[in-house]
Protein backbone atom coordinates (compact mmCIF):
# COMPACT_ATOMS: atom_id res chain seq x y z
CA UNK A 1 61.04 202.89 270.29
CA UNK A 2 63.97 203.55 272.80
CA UNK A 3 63.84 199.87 273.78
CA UNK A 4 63.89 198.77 269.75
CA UNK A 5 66.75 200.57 269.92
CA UNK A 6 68.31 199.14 272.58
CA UNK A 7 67.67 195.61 271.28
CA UNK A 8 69.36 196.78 267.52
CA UNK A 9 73.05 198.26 269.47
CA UNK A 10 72.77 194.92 271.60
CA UNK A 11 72.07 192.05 268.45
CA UNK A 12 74.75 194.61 266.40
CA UNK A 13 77.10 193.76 268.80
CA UNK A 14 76.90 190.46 268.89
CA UNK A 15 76.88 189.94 264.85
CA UNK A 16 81.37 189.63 265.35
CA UNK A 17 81.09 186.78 266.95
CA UNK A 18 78.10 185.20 265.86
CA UNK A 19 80.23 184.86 262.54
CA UNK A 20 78.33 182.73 259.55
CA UNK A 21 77.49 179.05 259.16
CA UNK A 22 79.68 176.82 257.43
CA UNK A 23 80.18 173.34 256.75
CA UNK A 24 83.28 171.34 257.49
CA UNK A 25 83.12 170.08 254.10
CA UNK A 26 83.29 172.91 252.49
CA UNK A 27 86.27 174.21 253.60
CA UNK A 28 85.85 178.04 252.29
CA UNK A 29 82.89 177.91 254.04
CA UNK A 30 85.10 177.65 256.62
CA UNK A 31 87.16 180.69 255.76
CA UNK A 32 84.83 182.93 254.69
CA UNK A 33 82.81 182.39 258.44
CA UNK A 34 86.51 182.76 260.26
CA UNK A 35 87.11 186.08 258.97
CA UNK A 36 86.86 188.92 261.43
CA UNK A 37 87.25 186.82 264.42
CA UNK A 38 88.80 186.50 267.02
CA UNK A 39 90.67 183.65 268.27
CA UNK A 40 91.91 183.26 271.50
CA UNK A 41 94.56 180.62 271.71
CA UNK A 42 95.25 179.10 275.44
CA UNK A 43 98.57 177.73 275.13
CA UNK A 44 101.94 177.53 276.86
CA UNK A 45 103.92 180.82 277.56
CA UNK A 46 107.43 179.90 279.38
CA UNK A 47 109.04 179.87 276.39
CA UNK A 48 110.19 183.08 274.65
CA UNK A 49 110.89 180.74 271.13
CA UNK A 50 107.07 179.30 271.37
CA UNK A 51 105.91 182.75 271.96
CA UNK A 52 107.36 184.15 269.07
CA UNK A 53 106.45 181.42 266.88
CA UNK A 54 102.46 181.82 268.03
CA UNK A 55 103.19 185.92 267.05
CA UNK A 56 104.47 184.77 263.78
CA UNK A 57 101.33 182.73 263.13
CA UNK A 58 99.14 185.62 264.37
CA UNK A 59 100.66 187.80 261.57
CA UNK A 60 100.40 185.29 258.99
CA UNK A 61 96.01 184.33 259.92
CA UNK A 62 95.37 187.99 260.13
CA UNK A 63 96.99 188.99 256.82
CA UNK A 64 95.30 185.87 255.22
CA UNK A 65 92.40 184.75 256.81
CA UNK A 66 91.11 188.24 258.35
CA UNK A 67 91.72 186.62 262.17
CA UNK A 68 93.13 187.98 265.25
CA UNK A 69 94.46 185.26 266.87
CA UNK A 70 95.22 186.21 270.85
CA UNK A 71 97.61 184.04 272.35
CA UNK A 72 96.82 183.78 275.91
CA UNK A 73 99.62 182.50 278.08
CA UNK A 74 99.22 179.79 280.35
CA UNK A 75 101.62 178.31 282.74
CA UNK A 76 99.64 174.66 282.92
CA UNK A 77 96.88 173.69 280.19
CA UNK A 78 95.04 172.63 283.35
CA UNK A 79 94.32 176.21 283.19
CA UNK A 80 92.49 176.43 280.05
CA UNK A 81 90.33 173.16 281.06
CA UNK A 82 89.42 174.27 284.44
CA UNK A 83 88.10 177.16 282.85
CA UNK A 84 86.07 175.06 280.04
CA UNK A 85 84.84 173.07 282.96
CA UNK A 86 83.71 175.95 284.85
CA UNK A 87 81.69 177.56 282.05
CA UNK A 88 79.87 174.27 281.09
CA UNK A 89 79.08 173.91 285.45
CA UNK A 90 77.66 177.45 284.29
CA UNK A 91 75.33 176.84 281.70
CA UNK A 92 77.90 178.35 279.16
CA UNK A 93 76.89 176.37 275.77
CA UNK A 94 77.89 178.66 273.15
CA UNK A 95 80.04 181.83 274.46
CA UNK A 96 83.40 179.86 275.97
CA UNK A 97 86.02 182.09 276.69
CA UNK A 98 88.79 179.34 275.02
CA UNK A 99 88.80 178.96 271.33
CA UNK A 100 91.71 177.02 270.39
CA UNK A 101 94.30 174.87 272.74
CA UNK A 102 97.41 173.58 272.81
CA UNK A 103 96.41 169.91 274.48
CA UNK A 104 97.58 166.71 275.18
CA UNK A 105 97.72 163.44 276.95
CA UNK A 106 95.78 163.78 280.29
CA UNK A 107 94.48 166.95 279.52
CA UNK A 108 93.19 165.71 276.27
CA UNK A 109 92.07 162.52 278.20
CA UNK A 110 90.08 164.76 280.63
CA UNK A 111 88.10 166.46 277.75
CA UNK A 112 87.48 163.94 276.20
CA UNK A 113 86.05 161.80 278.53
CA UNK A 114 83.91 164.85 279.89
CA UNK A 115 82.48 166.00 276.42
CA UNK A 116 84.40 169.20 276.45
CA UNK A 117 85.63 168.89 273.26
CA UNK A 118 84.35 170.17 269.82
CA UNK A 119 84.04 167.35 266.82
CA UNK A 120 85.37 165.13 265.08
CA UNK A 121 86.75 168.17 263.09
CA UNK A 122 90.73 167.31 262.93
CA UNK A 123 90.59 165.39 259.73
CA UNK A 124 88.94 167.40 257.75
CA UNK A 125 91.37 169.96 257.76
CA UNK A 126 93.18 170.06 253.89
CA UNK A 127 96.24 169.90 255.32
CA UNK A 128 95.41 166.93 257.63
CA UNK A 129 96.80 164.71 254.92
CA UNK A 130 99.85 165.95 254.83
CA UNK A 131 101.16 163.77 258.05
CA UNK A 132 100.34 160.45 255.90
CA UNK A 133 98.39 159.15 259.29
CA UNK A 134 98.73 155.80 257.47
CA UNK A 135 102.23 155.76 257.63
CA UNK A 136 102.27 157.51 260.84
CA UNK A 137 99.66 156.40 263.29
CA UNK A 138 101.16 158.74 266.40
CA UNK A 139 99.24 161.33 264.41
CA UNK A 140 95.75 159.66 265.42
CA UNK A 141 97.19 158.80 269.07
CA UNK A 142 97.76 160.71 272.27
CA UNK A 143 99.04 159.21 274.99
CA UNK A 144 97.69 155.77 273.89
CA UNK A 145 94.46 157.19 273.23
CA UNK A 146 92.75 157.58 269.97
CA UNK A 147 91.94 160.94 268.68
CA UNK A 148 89.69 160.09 266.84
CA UNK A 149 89.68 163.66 264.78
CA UNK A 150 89.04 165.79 268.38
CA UNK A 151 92.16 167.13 268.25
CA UNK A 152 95.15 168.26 265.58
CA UNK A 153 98.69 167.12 265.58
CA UNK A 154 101.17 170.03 264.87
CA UNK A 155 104.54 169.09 266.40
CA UNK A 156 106.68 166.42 267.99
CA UNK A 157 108.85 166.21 271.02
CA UNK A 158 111.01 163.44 272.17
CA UNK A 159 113.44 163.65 275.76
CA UNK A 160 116.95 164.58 274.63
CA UNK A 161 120.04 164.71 276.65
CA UNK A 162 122.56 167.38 276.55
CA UNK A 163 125.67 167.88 277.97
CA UNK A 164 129.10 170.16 278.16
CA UNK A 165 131.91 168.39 276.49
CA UNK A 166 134.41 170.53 277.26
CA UNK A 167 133.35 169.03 281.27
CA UNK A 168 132.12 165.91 280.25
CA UNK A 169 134.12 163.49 278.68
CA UNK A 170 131.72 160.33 278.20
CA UNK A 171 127.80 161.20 279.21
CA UNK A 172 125.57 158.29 280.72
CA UNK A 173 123.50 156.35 278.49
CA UNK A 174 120.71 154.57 280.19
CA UNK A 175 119.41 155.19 283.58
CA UNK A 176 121.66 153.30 285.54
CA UNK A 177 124.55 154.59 284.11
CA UNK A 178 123.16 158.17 285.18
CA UNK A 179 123.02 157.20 288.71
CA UNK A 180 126.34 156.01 288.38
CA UNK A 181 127.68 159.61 286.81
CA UNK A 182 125.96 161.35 288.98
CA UNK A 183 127.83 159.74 292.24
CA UNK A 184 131.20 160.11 290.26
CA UNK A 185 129.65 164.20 289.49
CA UNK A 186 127.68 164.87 292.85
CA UNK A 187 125.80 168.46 291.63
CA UNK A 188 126.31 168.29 288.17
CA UNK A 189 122.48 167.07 287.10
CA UNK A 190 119.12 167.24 288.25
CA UNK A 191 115.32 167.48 286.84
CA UNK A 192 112.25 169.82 286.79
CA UNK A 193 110.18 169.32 290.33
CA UNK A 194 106.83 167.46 289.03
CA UNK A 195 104.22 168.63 288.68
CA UNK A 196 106.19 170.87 285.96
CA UNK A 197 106.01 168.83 282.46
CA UNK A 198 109.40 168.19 282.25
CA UNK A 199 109.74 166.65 285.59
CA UNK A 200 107.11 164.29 285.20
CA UNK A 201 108.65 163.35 281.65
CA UNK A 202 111.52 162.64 283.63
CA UNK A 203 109.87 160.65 285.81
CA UNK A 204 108.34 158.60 283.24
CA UNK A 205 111.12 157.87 281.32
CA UNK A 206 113.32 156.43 284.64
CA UNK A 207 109.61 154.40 285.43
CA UNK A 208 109.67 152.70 281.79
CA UNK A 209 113.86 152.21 282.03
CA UNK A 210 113.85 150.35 285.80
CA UNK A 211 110.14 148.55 285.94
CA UNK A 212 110.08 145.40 285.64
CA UNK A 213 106.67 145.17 284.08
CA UNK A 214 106.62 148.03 281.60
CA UNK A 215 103.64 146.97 279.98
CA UNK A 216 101.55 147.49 282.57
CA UNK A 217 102.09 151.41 281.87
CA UNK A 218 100.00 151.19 278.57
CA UNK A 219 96.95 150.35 280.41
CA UNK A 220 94.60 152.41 283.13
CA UNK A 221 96.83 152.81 286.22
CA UNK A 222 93.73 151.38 288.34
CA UNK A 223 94.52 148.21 286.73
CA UNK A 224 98.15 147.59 287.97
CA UNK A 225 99.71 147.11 291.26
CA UNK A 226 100.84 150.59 291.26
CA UNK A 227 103.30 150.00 294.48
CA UNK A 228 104.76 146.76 292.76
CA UNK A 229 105.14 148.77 289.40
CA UNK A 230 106.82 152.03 291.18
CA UNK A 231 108.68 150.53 293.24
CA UNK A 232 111.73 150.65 291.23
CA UNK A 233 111.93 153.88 290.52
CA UNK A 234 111.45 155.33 293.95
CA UNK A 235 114.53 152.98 295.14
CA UNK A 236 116.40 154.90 292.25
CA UNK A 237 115.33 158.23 293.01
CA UNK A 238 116.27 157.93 296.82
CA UNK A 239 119.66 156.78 295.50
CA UNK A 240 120.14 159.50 292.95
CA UNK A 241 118.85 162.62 294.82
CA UNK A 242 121.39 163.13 297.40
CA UNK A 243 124.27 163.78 294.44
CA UNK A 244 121.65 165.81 292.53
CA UNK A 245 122.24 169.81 292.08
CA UNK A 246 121.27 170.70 296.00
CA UNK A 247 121.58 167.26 296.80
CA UNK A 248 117.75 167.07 295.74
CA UNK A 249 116.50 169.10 298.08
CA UNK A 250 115.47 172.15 295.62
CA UNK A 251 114.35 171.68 292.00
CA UNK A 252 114.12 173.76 288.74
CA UNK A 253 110.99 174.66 288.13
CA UNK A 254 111.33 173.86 284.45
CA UNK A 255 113.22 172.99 281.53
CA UNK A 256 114.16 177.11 281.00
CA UNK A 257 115.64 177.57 284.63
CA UNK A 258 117.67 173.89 283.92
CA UNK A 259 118.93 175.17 280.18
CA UNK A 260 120.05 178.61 282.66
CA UNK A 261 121.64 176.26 285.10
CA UNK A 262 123.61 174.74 282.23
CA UNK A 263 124.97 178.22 280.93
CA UNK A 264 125.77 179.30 283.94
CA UNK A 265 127.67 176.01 284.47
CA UNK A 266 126.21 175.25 287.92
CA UNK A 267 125.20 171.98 285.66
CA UNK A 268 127.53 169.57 283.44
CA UNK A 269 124.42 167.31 281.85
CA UNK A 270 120.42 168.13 281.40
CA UNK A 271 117.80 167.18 278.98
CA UNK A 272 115.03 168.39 277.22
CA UNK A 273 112.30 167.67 275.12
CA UNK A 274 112.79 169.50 272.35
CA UNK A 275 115.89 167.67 270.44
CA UNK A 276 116.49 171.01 268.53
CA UNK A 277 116.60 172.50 271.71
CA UNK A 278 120.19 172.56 272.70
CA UNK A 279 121.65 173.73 269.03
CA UNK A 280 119.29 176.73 269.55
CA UNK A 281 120.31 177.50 272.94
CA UNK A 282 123.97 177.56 271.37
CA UNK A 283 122.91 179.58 268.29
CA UNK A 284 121.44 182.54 271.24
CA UNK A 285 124.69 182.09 273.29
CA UNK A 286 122.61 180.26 276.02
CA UNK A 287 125.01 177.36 275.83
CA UNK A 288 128.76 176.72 275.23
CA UNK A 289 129.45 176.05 271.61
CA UNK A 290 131.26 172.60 273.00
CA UNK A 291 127.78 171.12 274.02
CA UNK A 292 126.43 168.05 272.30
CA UNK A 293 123.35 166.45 272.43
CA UNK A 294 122.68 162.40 272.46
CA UNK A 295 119.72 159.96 272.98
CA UNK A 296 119.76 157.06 275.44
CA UNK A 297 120.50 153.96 273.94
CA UNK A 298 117.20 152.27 275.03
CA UNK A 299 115.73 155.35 273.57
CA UNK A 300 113.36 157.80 275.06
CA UNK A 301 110.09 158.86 275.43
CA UNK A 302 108.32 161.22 272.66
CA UNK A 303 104.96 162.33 271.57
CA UNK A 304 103.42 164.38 269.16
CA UNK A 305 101.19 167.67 270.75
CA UNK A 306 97.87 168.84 269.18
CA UNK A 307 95.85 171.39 269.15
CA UNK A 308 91.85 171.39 270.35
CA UNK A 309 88.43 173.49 270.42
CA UNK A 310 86.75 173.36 273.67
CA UNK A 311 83.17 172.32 272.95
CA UNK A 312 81.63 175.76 273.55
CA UNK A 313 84.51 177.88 271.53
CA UNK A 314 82.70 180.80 270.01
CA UNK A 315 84.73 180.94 267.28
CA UNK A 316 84.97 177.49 265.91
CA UNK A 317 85.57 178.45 262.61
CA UNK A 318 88.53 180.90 263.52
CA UNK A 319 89.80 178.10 265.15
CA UNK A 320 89.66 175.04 262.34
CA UNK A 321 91.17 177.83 260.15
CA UNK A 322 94.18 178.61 262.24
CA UNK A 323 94.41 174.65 262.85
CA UNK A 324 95.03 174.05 259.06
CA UNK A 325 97.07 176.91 258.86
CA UNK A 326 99.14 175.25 261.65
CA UNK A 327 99.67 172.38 259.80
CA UNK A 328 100.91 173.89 256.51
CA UNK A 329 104.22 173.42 254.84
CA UNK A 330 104.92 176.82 255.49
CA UNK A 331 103.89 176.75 258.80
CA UNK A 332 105.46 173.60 259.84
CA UNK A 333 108.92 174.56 258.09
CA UNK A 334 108.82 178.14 259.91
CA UNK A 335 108.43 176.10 263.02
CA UNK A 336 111.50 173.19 262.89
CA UNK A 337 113.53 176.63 261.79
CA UNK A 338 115.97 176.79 264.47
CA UNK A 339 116.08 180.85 264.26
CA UNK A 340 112.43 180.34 265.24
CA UNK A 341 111.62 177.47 267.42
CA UNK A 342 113.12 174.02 266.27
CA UNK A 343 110.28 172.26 266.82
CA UNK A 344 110.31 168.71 264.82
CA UNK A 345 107.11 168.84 262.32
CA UNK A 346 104.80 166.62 261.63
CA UNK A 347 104.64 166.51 257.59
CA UNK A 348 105.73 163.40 256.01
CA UNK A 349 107.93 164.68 253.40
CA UNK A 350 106.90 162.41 251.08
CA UNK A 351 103.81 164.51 250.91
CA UNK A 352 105.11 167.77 250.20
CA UNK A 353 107.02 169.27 246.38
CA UNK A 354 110.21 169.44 245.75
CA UNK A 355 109.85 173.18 246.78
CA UNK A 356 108.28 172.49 249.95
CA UNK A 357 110.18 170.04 250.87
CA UNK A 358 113.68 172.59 250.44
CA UNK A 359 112.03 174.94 253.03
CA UNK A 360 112.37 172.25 255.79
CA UNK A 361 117.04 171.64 254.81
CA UNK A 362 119.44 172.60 257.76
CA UNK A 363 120.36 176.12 256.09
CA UNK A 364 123.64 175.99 257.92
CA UNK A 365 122.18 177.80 261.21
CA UNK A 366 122.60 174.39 263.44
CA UNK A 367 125.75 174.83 265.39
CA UNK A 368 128.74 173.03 264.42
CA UNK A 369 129.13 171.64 267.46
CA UNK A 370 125.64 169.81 266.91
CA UNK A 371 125.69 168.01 263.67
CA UNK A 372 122.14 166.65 262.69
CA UNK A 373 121.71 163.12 264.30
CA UNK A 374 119.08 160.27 264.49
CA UNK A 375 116.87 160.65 267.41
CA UNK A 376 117.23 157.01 267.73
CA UNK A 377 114.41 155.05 269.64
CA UNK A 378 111.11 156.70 270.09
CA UNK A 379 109.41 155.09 273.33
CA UNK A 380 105.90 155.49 273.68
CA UNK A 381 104.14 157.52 276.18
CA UNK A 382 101.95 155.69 279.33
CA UNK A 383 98.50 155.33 279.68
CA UNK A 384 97.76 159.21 281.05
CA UNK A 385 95.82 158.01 283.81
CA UNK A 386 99.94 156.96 285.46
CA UNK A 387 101.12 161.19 285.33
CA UNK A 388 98.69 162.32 288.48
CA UNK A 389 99.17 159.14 290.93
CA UNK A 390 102.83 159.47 290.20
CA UNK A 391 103.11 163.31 290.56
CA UNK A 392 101.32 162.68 294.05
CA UNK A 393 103.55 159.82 295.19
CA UNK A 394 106.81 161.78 294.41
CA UNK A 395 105.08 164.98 295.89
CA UNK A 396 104.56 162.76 299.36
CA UNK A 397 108.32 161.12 299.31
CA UNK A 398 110.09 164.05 298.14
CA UNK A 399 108.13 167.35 297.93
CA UNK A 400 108.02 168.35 301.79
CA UNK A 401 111.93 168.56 302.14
């Protein structure tokens, strides 16, 4: 009798997250199984605007789905997929510690091509639709890859250059101007130290501006001459580093400590890729009111980001729901806020009512010094097979000084 009753407190505990079936295509299914679990979100925590946005979406699933949604900070996704890795080495099938990620290009690449991930699921969602993926097709793409449904759009990014007008009087606008500026402004700019996101962005972008076979980026790195291809751009970055903020010999370790370096004025010119990003910054008194923001006239890269399930996520159905949530008009409007986050949605407007569509105008809180703009050019991202061998080369040339 003792070890019935063992056996009922043990299957009792597990009933939370064993949750109830449900079928994708019937979507309160879906809800109805999410409720009461919890979902634990791997995603990005350096920034204190992401952060809050991810509590602001926790309030809004638990008051209306019944879901806790945990965010748990990482500093690299390669986190969250090491662990996934780990637990399916293990045997772990069912009872994955990651529910929900914030994932793209080579990590999504990874997962993919290693059966880590959970569906096709991402089209199914009712909001899905929204981003009119016929009219957009960057919603079914990452990093040149198809989705194919394993994973959700739910924002877009695209590098943006900022600078201090009140010390800058005409910013460069292509890559060899840059050098240029920075020779004629020794200290005034420099970049995040790959492998930090931002400084392989920036790595990236110079790569597409100076190669002179940029094509051969959109295909698998093993088929290129990657010395002939690179060369370029290590010839620029030798040139460039010695009139770089500590003459290239230390580097921010991301886009927050460059944004810093810009308020404290240690910096005249940065980027970021978040466009929003700068008129924020002013808005919190991180930045001078006289900065202005500006896009290279070749353009520059950008991307959408997605969320994925791991394979293994216990709570699958927590996770689909917060995913649709995600992608809501309320959701998505809350997020390209500037008091919030600023981060461009991915809703084709054209999709949304009148009254929808209102929650996503400039309610005066963009700085005047940053009048809404065109982003301009939107240059596509590499094949992500390109980001490690070129985080390796630049560690070897310039990561030992």
């Amino acid at each position: 009798m003792r070890d019935i009753r063992r056996w009922l407190v043990a299957a009792l505990a597990l009933l939370p997250t064993l949750g109830h079936a449900y079928e994708l295509s019937d979507w309160e299914s879906v809800t109805q199984a999410a409720r009461g679990q919890t979902v634990y979100w791997n995603a990005w925590g350096g920034d204190p605007r992401t952060n809050a946005y991810i509590d602001w979406v926790a309030d809004r699933v638990e008051q209306r789905y019944g879901i806790d949604l945990e965010h748990v900070k990482v500093g690299d996704t390669a986190e969250a997929v090491t662990r996934v890795v780990a637990e399916k080495a293990a045997g772990n099938e069912a009872q994955g510690a990651v529910d929900l990620i914030w994932l793209n290009g080579e990590n999504f690449a990874a997962m993919k091509g290693n059966e880590l991930l959970y569906g096709p699921w991402a089209e199914q969602l009712p909001n899905f639709s929204l981003t009119a993926p016929k009219q957009h097709p960057e919603v079914r793409e990452d990093f040149t890859l198809p989705v194919n449904g394993y994973e959700s759009p739910w924002g877009r990014a695209q590098i943006t250059f900022y600078y201090d007008s009140a010390r800058v009087d005409e910013p460069p606008r292509s890559m060899p101007a840059l050098l240029d500026w920075a020779k004629a402004h020794p200290g005034r700019f420099t970049y995040p130290q790959p492998p930090a996101f931002l400084g392989t962005t920036f790595l990236k972008q110079a790569l597409l501006a100076l190669t002179e076979k940029p094509e051969a980026l959109y295909e698998p790195v093993d088929e290129a001459d990657f010395e002939a291809v690179t060369a370029p751009l290590w010839e620029y970055l030798d040139r460039l580093h010695p009139y770089l903020w500590r003459e290239g010999k230390n580097f921010p370790a991301g886009g927050p400590q460059m944004r810093q370096l810009m308020g404290d004025g240690a910096l005249s010119l940065a980027f970021t890729f978040t466009p929003s990003a700068p008129a924020a910054a002013v808005l919190d008194h991180q930045l001078p009111p006289t900065t202005r923001s500006y896009i290279l006239d070749n353009g520059t890269l950008g991307n959408v980001h997605f969320v994925a399930i791991p394979y293994n996520a216990q709570h699958k159905a927590g996770a689909l729901t917060v995913a649709n949530f995600l992608l809501s008009p309320e959701a998505q409007a809350r997020k390209q806020d500037l008091s919030m986050w600023g981060d461009a949605t991915v809703l084709d407007m054209s999709q949304l009512s009148a009254s929808q569509q209102g929650a996503f105008e400039r309610d005066g809180q963009t700085a005047d010094s940053l009048p809404p703009q065109s982003l301009g050019e939107t240059l596509r991202e590499p094949h992500p097979s390109w980001i490690e061998p070129l985080e390796q080369a630049w560690r070897q040339r310039y990561g030992a000084q």
